[in-house]
Protein backbone atom coordinates (compact mmCIF):
# COMPACT_ATOMS: atom_id res chain seq x y z
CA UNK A 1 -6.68 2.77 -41.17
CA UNK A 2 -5.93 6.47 -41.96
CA UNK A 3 -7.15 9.05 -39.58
CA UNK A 4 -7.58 12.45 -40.61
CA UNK A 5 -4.50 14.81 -39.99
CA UNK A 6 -6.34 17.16 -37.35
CA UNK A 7 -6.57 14.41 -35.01
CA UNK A 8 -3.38 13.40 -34.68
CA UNK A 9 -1.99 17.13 -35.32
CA UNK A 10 0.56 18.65 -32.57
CA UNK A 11 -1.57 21.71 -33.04
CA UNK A 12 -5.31 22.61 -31.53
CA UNK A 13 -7.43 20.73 -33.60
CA UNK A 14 -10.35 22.38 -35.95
CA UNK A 15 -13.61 22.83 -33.72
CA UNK A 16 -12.05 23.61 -30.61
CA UNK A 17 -13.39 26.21 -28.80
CA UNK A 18 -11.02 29.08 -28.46
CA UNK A 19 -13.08 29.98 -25.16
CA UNK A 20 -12.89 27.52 -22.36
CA UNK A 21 -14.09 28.11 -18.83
CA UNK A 22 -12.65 26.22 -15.85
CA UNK A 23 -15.64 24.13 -15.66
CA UNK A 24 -14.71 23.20 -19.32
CA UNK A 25 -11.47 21.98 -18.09
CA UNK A 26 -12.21 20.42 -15.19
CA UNK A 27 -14.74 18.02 -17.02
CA UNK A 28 -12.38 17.73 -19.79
CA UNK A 29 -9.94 16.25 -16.63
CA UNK A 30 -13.19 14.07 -15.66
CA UNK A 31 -13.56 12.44 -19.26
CA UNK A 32 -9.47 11.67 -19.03
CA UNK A 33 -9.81 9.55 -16.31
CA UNK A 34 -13.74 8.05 -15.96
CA UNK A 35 -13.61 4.99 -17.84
CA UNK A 36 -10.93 3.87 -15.21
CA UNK A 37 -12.95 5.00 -11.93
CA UNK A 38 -14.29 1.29 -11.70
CA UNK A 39 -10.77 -0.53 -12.12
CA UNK A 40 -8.29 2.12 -10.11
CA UNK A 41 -10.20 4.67 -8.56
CA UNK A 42 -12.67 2.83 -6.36
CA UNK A 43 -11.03 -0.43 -6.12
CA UNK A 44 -7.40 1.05 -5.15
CA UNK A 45 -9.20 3.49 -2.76
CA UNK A 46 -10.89 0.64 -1.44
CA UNK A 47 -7.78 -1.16 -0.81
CA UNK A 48 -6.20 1.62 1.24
CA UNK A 49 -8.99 1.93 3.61
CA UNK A 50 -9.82 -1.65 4.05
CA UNK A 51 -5.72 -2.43 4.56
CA UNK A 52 -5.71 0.17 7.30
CA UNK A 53 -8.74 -0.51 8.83
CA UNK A 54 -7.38 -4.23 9.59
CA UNK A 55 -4.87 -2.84 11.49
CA UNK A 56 -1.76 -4.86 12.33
CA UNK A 57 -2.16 -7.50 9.59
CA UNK A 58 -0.61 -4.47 7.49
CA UNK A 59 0.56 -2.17 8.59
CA UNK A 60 2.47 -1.03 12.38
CA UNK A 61 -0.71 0.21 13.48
CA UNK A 62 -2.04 -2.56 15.86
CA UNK A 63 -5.13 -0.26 17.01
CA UNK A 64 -6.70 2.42 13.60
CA UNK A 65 -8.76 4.19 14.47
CA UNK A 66 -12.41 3.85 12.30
CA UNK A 67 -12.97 7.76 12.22
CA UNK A 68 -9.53 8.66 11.66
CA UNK A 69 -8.86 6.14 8.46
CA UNK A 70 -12.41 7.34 7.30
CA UNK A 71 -11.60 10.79 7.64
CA UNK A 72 -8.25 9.99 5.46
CA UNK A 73 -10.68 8.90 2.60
CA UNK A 74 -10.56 11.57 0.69
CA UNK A 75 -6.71 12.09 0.38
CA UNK A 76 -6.70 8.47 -0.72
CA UNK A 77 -8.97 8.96 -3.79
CA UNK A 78 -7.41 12.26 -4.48
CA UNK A 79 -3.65 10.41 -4.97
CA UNK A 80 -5.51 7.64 -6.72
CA UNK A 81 -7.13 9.76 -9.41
CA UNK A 82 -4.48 12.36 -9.44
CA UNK A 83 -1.70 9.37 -10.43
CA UNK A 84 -4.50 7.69 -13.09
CA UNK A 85 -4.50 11.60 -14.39
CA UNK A 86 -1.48 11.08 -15.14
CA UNK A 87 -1.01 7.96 -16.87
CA UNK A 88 -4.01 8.75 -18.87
CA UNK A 89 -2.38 12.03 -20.57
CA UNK A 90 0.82 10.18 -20.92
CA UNK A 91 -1.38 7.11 -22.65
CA UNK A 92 -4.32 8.99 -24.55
CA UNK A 93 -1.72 11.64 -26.23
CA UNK A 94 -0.21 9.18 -28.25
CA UNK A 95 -1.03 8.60 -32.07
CA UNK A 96 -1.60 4.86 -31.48
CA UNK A 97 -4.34 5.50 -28.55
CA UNK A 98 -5.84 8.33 -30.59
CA UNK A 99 -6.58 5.83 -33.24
CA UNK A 100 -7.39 3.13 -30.63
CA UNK A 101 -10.15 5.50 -29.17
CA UNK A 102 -11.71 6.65 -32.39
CA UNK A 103 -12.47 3.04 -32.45
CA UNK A 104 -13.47 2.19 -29.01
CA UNK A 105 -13.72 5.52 -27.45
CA UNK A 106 -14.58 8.22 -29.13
CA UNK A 107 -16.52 10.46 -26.74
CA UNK A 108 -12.64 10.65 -25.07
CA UNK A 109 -11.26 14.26 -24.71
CA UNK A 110 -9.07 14.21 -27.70
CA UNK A 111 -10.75 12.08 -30.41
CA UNK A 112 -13.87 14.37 -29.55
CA UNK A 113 -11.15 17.61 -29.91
CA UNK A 114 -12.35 18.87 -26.20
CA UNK A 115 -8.24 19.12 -26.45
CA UNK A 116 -4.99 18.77 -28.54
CA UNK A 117 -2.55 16.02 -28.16
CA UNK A 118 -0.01 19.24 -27.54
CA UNK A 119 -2.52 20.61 -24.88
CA UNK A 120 -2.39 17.02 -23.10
CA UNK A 121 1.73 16.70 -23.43
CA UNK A 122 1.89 20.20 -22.00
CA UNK A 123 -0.36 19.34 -19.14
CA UNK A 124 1.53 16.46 -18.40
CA UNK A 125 4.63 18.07 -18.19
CA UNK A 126 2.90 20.67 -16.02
CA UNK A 127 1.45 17.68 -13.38
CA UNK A 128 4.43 15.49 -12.96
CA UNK A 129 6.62 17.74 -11.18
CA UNK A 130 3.38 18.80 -8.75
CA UNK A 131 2.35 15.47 -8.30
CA UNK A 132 6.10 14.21 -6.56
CA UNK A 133 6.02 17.42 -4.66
CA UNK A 134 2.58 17.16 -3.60
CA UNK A 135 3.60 13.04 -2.70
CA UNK A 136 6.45 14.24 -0.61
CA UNK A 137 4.04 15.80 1.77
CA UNK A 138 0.71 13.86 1.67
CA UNK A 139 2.76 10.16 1.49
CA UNK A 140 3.12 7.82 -1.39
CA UNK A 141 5.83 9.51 -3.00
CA UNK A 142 8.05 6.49 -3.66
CA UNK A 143 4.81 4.95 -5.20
CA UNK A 144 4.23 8.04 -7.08
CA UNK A 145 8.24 7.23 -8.52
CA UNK A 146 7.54 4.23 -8.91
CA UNK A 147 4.01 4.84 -11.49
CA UNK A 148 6.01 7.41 -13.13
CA UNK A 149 9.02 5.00 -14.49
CA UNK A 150 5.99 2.40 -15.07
CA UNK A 151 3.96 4.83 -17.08
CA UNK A 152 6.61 6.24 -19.41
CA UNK A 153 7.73 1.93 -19.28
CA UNK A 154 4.18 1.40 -20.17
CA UNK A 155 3.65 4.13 -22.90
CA UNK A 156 7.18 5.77 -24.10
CA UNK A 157 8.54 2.53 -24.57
CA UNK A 158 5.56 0.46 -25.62
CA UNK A 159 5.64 -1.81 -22.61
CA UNK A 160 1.84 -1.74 -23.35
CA UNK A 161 1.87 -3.25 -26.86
CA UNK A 162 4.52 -5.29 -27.07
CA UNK A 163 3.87 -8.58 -25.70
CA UNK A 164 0.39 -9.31 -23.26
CA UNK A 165 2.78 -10.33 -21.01
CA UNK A 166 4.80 -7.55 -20.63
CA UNK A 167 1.67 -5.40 -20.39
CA UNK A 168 0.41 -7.43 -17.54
CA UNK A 169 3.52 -7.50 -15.41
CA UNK A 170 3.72 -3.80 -15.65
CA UNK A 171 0.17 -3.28 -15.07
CA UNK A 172 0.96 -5.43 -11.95
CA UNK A 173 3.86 -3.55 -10.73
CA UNK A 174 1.06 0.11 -10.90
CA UNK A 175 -1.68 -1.77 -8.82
CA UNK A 176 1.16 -2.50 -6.13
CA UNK A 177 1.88 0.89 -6.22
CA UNK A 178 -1.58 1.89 -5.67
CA UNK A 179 -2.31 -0.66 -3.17
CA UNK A 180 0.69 0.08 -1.72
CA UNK A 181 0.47 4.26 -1.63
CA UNK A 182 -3.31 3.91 -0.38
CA UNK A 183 -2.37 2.10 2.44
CA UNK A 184 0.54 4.36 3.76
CA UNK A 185 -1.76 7.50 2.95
CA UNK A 186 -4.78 5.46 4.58
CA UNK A 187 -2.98 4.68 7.71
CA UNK A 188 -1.36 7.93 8.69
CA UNK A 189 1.70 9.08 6.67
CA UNK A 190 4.35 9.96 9.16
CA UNK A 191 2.93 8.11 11.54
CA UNK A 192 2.25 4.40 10.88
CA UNK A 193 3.83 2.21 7.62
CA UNK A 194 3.55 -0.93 6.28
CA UNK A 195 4.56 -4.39 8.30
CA UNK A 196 6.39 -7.73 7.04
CA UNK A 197 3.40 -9.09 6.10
CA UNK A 198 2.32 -6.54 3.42
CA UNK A 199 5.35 -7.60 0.91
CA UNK A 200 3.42 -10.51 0.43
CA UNK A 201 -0.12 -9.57 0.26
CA UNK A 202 1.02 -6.92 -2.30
CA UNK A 203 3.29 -9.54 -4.21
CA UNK A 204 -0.40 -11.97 -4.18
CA UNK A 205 -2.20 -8.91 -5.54
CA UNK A 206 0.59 -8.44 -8.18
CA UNK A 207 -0.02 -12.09 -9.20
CA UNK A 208 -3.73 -11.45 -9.01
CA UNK A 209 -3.23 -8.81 -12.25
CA UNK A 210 -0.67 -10.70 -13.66
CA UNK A 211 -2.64 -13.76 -14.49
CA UNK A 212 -5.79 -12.07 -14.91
CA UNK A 213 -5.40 -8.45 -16.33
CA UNK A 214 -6.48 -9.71 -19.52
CA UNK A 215 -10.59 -9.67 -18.82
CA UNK A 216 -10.18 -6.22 -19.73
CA UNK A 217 -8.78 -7.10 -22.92
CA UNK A 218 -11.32 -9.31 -23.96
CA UNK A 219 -14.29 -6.14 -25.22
CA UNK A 220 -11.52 -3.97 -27.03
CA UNK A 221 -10.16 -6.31 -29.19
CA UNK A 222 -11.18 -4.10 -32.86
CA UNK A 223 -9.20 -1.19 -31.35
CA UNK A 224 -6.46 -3.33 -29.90
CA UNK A 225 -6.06 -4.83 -33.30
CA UNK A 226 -5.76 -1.44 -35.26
CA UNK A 227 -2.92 -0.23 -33.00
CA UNK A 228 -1.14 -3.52 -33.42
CA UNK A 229 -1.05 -4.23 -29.80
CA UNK A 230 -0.07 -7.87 -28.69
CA UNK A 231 -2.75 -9.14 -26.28
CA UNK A 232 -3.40 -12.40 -24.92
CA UNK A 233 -6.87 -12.44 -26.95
CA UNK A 234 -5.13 -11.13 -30.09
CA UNK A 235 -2.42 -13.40 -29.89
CA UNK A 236 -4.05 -16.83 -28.75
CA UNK A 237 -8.04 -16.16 -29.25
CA UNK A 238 -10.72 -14.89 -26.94
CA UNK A 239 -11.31 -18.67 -26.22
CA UNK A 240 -8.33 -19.27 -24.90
CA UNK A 241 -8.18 -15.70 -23.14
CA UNK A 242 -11.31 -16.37 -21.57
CA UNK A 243 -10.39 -19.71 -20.18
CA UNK A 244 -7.28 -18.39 -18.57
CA UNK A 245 -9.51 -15.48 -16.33
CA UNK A 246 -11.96 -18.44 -15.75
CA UNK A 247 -8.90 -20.30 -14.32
CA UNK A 248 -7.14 -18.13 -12.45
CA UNK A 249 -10.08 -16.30 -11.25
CA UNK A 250 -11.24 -19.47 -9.19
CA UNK A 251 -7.90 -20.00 -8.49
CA UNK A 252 -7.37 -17.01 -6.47
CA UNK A 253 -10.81 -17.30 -5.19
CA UNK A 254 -9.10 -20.08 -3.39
CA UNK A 255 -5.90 -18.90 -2.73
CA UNK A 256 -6.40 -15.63 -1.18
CA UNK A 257 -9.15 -16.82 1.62
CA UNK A 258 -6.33 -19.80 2.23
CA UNK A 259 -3.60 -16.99 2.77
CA UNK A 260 -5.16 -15.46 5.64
CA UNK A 261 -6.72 -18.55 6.86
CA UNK A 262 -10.23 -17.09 7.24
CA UNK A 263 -13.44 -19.29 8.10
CA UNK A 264 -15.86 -20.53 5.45
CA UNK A 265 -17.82 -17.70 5.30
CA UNK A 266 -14.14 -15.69 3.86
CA UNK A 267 -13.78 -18.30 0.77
CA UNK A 268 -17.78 -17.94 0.18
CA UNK A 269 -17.09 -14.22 0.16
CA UNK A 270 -14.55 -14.50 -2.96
CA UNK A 271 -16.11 -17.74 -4.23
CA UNK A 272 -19.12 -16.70 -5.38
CA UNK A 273 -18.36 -13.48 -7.31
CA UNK A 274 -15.51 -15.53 -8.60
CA UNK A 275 -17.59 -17.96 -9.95
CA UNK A 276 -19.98 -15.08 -11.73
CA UNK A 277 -16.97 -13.85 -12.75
CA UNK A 278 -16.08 -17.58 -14.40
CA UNK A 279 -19.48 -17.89 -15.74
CA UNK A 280 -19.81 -14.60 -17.95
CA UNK A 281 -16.26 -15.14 -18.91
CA UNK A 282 -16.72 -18.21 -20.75
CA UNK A 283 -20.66 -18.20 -21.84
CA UNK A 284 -21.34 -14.21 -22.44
CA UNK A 285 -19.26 -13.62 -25.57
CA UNK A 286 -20.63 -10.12 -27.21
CA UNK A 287 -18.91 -7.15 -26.48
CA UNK A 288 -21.41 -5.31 -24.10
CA UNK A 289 -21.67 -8.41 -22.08
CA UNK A 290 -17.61 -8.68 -21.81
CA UNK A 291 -17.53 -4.93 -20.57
CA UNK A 292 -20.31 -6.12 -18.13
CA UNK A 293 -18.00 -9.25 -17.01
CA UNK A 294 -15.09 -6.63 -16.72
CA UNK A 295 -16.73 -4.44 -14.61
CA UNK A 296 -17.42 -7.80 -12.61
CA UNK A 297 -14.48 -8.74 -12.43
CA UNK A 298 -13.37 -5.08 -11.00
CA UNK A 299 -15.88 -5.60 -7.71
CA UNK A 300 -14.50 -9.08 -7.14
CA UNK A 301 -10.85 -7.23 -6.88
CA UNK A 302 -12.17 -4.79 -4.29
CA UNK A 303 -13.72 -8.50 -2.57
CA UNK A 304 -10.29 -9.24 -2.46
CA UNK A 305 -8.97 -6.09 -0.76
CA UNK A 306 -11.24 -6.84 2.19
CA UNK A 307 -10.27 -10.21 2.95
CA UNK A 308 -7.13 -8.83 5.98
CA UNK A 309 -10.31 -6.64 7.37
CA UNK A 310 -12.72 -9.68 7.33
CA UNK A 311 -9.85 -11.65 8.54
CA UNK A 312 -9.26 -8.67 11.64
CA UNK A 313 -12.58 -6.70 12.37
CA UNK A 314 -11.41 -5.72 15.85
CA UNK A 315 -12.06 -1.68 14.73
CA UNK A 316 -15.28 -1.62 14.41
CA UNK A 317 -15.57 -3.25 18.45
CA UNK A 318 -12.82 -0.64 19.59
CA UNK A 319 -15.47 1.84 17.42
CA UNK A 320 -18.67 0.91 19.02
CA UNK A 321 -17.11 0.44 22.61
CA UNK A 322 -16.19 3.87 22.29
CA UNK A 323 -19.41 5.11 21.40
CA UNK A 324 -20.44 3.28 24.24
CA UNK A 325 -18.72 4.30 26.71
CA UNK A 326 -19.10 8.40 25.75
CA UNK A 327 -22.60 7.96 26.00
CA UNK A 328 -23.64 9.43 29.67
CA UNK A 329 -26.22 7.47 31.67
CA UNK A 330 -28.91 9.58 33.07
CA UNK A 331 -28.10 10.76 36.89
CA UNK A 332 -31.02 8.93 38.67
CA UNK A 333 -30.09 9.93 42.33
C-alpha cells in the first residue's frame, strides 16, 4: 500500500499550520501519548503507589506513610508519561508506524499532519537528554536507561516487528522498568529502595507481559499486517492468539494470589476479572469488542499491582490511628 509522499516526507507536511500556539503543542504532546494512558500511564502509576503503600513487602520502608506516597502521586505519573513520550516519538516517527496509523490511527499527530516526522525526530532528540537529567534528580534514572536502550531495541532495530516473541520480551523488560521506577519514585527517592523480594515480583510481572502482551494485538491486526509485523495473531491466527491470553490469563489469576499467599478473598479479587477477561477473549471476536477486552485486560493488570497492598494493609491503620489520635477531646473539667 502506497502512501502519499507528504506523509512520510522529512519535511513539514502540506496543511500544517505555520502558526502554532503552545496550547497547540501541548495537545499535539496529549494525542502522542493517549491511546497508551490505559495500558502505561494509569496502570504503571498504579503500581508505584500501591508497591509503596504495602510497605516492607517492597521496598525498605517497613512503615509509608499514606499522605506522603499520595502526595508523591504526581511525580509518578509525570515519569510515567514523560518516558511513554518518549517511546511514542521514537515509535510514531517511523515510515512503518505512519502507515500502520493511517490504518488504525489516523486521528494520531502525524498521519493527521498536526506535525512532521522531522518535527517528532527533533523533539526526541531534544527530550532524551532532559529526561536522564531530570531522572537523576527525581529517581528512576537507571529505569529511564534502561527504556531508552529498550526503545531504540524496540524501534531502531525492529525488536517490535520481528518476531511476537521478541516484541513481548522487550515489552516485558519496559513494564519492569516502569514498575520498577514508580516504586523507587513512589517510595521516597533518596530515602527508601527496593527489598529482596521485589526482584521477583517484578520478574512475575515480566512473565505476566510476556505470555500475555498479545491481547493488544488481537484489534490491530489490518495495520499490523501492512507493516509486515510478526505477531502472535499474524503468525498463528487470532484463534490460537486468543486461547493463549485465555490461558495464561487464568493462569496468573492463580499464580499471583498463590505468590503472596493471600486469603480467598485475594484469588477472588484476580479471579473474576480474569475470567471476564477469558470470556471476551475467546467469544467477542469483532474488532470494537477486542479493544473493549484489551482495555479489560489493562484493569485486571492494575488488579494485579494491588495484590502486596491487599496482602499488607497495615497503612491505612497507622493512617486512621493517626487521625485519631490528633483529634482533641473536648476539656470537660
Amino acid at each position: 500500500m502506497a502512501l502519499p509522499v507528504d506523509i512520510l516526507s522529512e519535511k513539514p507536511m502540506l496543511g500544517m499550520s505555520k502558526k502554532r500556539s503552545v496550547f497547540y503543542h501541548l495537545h499535539t504532546l496529549y494525542i502522542f501519548t493517549r491511546n497508551d494512558f490505559k495500558v502505561i500511564l494509569y496502570p504503571q502509576t498504579a503500581v508505584g503507589i500501591f508497591q509503596a503503600l504495602a510497605g516492607g513487602l517492597l521496598t525498605t520502608n517497613n512503615t509509608p506513610d499514606l499522605m506522603f506516597i499520595l502526595s508523591r502521586l504526581p511525580l509518578v505519573a509525570f515519569w510515567n508519561w514523560f518516558n511513554l513520550l518518549t517511546f511514542n516519538l521514537a515509535n510514531q516517527r517511523l515510515p512503518n508506524s505512519i502507515l500502520e496509523d493511517n490504518l488504525n490511527k489516523p486521528w494520531r499527530p502525524i498521519p493527521s499532519q498536526r506535525i512532521s516526522p522531522d518535527e517528532a525526530r527533533l523533539l526526541l532528540l531534544f527530550l532524551l537528554p532532559v529526561g536522564i537529567i531530570l531522572t537523576y534528580f527525581m529517581g528512576g534514572f537507571q529505569e529511564t536507561i534502561s527504556m531508552i536502550v529498550l526503545t531504540w531495541m524496540y524501534n531502531d532495530l525492529g525488536g517490535g516487528d520481528v518476531h511476537y516473541f521478541v516484541r513481548n520480551l522487550i515489552n516485558a523488560g519496559g513494564f519492569i522498568s516502569h514498575a520498577s521506577g514508580s516504586t523507587a519514585i513512589a517510595a521516597g527517592f533518596g530515602l527508601y529502595e527496593l527489598n529482596d523480594t521485589a526482584p521477583y515480583w517484578l520478574a512475575i510481572i515480566g512473565g505476566i507481559i510476556l505470555t500475555t502482551m498479545q491481547v493488544q494485538d488481537i484489534p490491530d491486526m489490518e495495520g499490523d499486517a501492512a507493516r509486515g509485523r510478526k505477531t502472535l495473531p499474524l503468525v498463528y491466527g487470532g484463534l490460537t492468539a486468543r486461547i493463549s491470553v485465555a490461558v495464561c490469563v487464568m493462569a496468573w489469576s492463580f499464580i499471583c494470589p498463590a505468590f503472596w499467599s493471600v486469603n480467598m478473598g485475594g484469588y477472588l479479587l484476580l479471579v473474576i476479572p480474569g475470567a471476564v477477561v477469558t470470556y471476551c477473549t475467546l467469544t467477542h471476536r469483532s474488532v470494537s469488542a477486542d479493544e473493549a477486552t484489551y482495555k479489560i485486560w489493562c484493569v485486571w493488570l492494575i488488579i494485579v499491582y494491588m495484590l502486596p497492598l491487599y496482602k499488607n494493609p497495615e497503612v491505612f491503620s497507622r493512617w486512621g490511628n493517626g487521625v485519631l489520635t490528633s483529634v482533641k477531646r473536648p476539656d470537660l473539667f
